[in-house]
Structure formats: structure tokens, C-alpha cells
N, C-alpha and C. Protein backbone atom coordinates (compact mmCIF):
# COMPACT_ATOMS: atom_id res chain seq x y z
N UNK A 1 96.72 49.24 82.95
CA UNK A 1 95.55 49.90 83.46
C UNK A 1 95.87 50.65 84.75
N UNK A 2 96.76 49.95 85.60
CA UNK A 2 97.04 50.68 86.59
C UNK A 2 98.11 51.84 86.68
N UNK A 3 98.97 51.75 85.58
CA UNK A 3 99.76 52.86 85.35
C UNK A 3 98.99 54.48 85.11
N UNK A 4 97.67 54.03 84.59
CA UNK A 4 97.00 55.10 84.27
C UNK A 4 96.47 56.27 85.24
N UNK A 5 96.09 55.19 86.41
CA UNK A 5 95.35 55.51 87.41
C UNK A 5 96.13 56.08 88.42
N UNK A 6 97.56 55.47 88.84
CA UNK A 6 98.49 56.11 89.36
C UNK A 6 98.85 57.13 88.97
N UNK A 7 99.03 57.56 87.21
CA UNK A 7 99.34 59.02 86.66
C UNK A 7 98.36 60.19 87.64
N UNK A 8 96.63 59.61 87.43
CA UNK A 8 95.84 60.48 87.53
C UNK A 8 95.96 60.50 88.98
N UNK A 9 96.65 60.12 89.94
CA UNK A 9 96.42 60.32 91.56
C UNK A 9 97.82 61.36 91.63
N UNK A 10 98.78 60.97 90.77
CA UNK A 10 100.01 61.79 91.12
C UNK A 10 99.61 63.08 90.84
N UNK A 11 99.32 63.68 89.37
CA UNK A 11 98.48 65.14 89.29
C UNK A 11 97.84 65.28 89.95
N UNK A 12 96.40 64.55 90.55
CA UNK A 12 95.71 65.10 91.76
C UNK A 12 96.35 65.27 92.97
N UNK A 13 97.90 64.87 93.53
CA UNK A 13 98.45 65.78 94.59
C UNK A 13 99.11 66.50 94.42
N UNK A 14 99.72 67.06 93.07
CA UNK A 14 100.46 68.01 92.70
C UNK A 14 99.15 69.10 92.73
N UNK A 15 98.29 68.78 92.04
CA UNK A 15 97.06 70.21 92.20
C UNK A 15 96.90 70.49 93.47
N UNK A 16 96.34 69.28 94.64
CA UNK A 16 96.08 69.79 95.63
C UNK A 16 97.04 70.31 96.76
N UNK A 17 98.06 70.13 96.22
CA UNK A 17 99.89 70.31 97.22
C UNK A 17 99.88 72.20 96.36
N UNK A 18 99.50 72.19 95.29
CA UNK A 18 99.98 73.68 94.57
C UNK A 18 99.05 74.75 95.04
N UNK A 19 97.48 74.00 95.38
CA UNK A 19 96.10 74.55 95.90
C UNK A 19 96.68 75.08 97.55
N UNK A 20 96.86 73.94 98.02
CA UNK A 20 96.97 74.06 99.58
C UNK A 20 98.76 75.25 100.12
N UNK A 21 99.19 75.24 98.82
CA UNK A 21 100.79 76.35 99.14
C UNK A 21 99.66 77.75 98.79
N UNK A 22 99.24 77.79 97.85
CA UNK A 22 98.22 78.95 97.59
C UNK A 22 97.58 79.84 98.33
N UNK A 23 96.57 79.25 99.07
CA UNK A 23 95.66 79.23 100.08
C UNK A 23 96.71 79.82 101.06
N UNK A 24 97.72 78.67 101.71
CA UNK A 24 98.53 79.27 102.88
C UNK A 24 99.23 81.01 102.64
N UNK A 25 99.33 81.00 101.01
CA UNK A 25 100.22 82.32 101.10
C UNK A 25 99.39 83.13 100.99
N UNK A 26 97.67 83.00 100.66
CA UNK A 26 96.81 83.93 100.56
C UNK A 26 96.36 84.64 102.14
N UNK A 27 96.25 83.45 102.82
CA UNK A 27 96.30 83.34 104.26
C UNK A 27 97.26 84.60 104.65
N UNK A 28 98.37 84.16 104.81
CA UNK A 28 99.54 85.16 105.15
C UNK A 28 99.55 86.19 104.52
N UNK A 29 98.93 87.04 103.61
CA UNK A 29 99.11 87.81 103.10
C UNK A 29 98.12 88.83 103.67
N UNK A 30 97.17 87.67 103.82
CA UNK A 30 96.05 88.91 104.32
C UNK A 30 95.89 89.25 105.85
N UNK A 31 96.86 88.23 106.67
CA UNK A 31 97.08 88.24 107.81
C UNK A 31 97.76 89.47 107.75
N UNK A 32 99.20 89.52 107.26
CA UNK A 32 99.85 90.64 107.09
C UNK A 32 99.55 92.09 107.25
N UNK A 33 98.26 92.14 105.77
CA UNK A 33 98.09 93.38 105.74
C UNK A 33 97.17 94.03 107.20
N UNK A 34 95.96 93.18 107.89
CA UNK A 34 95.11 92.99 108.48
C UNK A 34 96.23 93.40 110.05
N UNK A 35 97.40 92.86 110.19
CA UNK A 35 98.39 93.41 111.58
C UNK A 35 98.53 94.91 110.94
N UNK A 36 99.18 95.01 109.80
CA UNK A 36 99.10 96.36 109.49
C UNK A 36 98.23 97.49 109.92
N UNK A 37 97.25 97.43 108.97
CA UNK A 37 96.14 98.23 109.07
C UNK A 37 95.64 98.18 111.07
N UNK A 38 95.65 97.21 111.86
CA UNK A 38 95.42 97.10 113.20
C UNK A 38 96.32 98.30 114.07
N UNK A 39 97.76 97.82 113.74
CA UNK A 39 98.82 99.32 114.04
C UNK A 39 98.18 100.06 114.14
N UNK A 40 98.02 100.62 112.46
CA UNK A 40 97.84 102.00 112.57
C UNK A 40 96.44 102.41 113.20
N UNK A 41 95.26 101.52 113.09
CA UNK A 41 94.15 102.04 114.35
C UNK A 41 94.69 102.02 115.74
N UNK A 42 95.61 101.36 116.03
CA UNK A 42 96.21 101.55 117.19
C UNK A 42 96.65 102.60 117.59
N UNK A 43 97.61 102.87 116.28
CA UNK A 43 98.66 104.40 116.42
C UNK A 43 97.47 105.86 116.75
N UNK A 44 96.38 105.38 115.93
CA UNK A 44 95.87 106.41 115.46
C UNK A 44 95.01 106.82 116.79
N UNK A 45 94.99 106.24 117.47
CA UNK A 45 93.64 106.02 118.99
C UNK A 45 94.48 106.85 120.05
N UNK A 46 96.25 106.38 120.02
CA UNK A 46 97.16 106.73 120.68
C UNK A 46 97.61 107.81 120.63
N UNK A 47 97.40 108.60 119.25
CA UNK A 47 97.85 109.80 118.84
C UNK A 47 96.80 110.99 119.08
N UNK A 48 95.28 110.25 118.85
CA UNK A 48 94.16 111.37 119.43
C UNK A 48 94.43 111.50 120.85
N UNK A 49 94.78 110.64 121.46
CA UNK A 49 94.91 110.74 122.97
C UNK A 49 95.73 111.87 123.35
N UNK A 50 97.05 111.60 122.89
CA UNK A 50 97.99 112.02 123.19
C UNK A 50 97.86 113.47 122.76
N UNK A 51 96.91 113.85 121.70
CA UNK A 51 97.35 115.09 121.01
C UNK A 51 96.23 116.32 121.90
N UNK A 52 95.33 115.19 122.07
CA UNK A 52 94.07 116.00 123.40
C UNK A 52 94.74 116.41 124.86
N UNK A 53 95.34 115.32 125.10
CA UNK A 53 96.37 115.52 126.55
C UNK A 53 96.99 116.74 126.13
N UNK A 54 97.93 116.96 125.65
CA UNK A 54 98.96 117.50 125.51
C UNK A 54 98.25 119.67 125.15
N UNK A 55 97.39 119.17 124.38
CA UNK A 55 96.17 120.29 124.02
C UNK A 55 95.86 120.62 125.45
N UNK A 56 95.16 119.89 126.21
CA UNK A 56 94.44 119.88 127.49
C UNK A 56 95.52 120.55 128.98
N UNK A 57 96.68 119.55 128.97
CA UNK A 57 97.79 120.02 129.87
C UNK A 57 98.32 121.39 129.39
N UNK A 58 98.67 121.72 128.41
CA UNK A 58 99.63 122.98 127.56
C UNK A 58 98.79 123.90 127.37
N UNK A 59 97.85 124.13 126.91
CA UNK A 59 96.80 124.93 126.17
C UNK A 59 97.24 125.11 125.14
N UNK A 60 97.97 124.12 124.14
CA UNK A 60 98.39 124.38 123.27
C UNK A 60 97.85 124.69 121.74
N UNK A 61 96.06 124.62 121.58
CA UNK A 61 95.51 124.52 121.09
C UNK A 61 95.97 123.98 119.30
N UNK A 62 96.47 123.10 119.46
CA UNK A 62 96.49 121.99 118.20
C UNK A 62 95.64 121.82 117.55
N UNK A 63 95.86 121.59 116.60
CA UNK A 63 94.11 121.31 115.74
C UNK A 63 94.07 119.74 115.33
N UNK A 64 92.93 119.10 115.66
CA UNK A 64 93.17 117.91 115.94
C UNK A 64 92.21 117.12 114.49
N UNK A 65 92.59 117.16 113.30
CA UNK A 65 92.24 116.80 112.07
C UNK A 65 92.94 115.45 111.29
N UNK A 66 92.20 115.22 110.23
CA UNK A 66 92.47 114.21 109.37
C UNK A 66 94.48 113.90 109.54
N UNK A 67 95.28 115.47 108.92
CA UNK A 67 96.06 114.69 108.85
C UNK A 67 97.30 114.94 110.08
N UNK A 68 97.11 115.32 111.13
CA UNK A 68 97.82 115.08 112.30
C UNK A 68 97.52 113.97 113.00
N UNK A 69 96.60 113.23 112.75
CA UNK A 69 96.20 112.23 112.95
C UNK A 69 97.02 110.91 111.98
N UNK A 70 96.85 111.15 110.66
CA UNK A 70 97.47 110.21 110.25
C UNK A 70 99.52 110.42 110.64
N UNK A 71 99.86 111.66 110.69
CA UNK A 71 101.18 112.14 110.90
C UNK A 71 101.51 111.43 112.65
N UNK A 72 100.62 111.68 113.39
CA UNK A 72 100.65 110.97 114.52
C UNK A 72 100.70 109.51 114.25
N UNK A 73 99.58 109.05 113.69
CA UNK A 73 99.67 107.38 113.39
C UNK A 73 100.77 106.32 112.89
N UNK A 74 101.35 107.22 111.54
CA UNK A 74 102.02 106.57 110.74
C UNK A 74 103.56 106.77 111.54
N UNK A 75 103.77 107.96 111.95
CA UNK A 75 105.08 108.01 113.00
C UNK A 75 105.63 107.76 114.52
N UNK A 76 104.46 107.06 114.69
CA UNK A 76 104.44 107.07 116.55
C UNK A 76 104.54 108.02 116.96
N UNK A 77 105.42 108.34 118.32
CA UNK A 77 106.22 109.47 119.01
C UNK A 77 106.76 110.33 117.96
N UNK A 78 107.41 109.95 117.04
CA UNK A 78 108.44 110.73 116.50
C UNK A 78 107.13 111.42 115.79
N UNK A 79 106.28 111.39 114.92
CA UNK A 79 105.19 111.75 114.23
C UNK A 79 104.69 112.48 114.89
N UNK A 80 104.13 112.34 116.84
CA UNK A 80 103.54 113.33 117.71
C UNK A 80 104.46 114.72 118.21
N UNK A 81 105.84 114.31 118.04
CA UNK A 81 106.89 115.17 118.37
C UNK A 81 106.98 116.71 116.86
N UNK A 82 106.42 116.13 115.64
CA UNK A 82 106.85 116.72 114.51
C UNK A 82 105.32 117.00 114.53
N UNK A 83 104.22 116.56 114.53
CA UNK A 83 102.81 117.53 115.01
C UNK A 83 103.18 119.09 115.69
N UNK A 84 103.80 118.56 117.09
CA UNK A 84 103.97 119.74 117.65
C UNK A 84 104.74 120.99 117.40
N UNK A 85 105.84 120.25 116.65
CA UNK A 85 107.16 120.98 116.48
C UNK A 85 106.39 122.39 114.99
N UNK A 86 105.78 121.52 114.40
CA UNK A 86 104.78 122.16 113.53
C UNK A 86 103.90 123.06 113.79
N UNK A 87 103.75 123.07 114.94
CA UNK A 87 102.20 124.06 115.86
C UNK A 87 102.85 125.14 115.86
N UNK A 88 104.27 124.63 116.78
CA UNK A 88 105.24 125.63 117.30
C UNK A 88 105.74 126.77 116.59
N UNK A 89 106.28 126.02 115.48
CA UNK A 89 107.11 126.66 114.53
C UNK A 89 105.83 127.95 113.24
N UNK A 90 104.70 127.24 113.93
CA UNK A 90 103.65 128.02 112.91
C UNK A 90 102.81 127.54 111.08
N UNK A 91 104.14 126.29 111.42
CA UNK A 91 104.04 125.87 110.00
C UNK A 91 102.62 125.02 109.19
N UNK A 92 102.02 124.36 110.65
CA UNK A 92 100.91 123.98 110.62
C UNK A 92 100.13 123.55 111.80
N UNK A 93 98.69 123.08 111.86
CA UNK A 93 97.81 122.60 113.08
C UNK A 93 97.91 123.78 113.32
């Protein structure tokens, strides 16, 4: 009788040991994406700044849209450097 009962406690910590690895990697996953996505509102706050300054100091009149914004965001510096280089060159903004 008691062999039985021990079976049924051993599966109930294998479920709740397989539940609780689950959970943790669901956890982390969405932590993950959630630092992600934070960056790039970061990048993206940093790059309007920067692209108004730089507009404002230069008169460089940049055009300050959807995707110089994301080109700023997704590249840091190097992304704000290739905005400009783009103004410059005529190719875009």
C-alpha cells in the first residue's frame, strides 16, 4: 500500500520540479526580451536628442522621422554617425 503512495509523491515532484524549471525559463525569457525592448527606448530618447542638438548646433536641418530614429536606436553612435553621413552625402533625411 505504501509503495503506491510513494510512486504517486515521486511523479508529483517530478511535475512540480518540470513546472517550477518552466516558469523560471518563462521568467527569463521575458525578462530578456523586456531589457531588450528597454535599450532600444533608451537608444531611441538618446538619438532624438542627439539628432535635435546636432540639427540645433549645425543647422543641419535633418529630418527627424520614423526611421532615423530607429537607425539612430538600433546603432547607437555608429547609427547617429551614418544618419548624418546620409544627410551629407544627400542620400537621405
Amino acid at each position: 500500500m505504501f509503495s503506491c503512495l510513494g510512486g504517486v509523491i515521486n511523479v508529483l515532484f517530478w511535475n512540480g520540479l518540470l513546472a517550477l524549471v518552466v516558469v523560471i525559463l518563462i521568467v527569463l525569457l521575458i525578462f530578456r526580451v523586456v531589457k531588450k525592448v528597454l535599450i532600444l527606448i533608451i537608444n531611441s530618447v538618446i538619438g532624438i536628442f542627439a539628432l535635435i542638438g546636432f540639427n540645433t548646433l549645425f543647422h543641419a536641418n535633418i529630418v527627424i522621422n520614423f526611421w532615423s530614429v530607429i537607425i539612430t536606436a538600433v546603432g547607437g553612435i555608429i547609427g547617429f554617425i551614418i544618419v548624418i553621413g546620409m544627410h551629407y552625402l544627400g542620400w537621405a533625411f
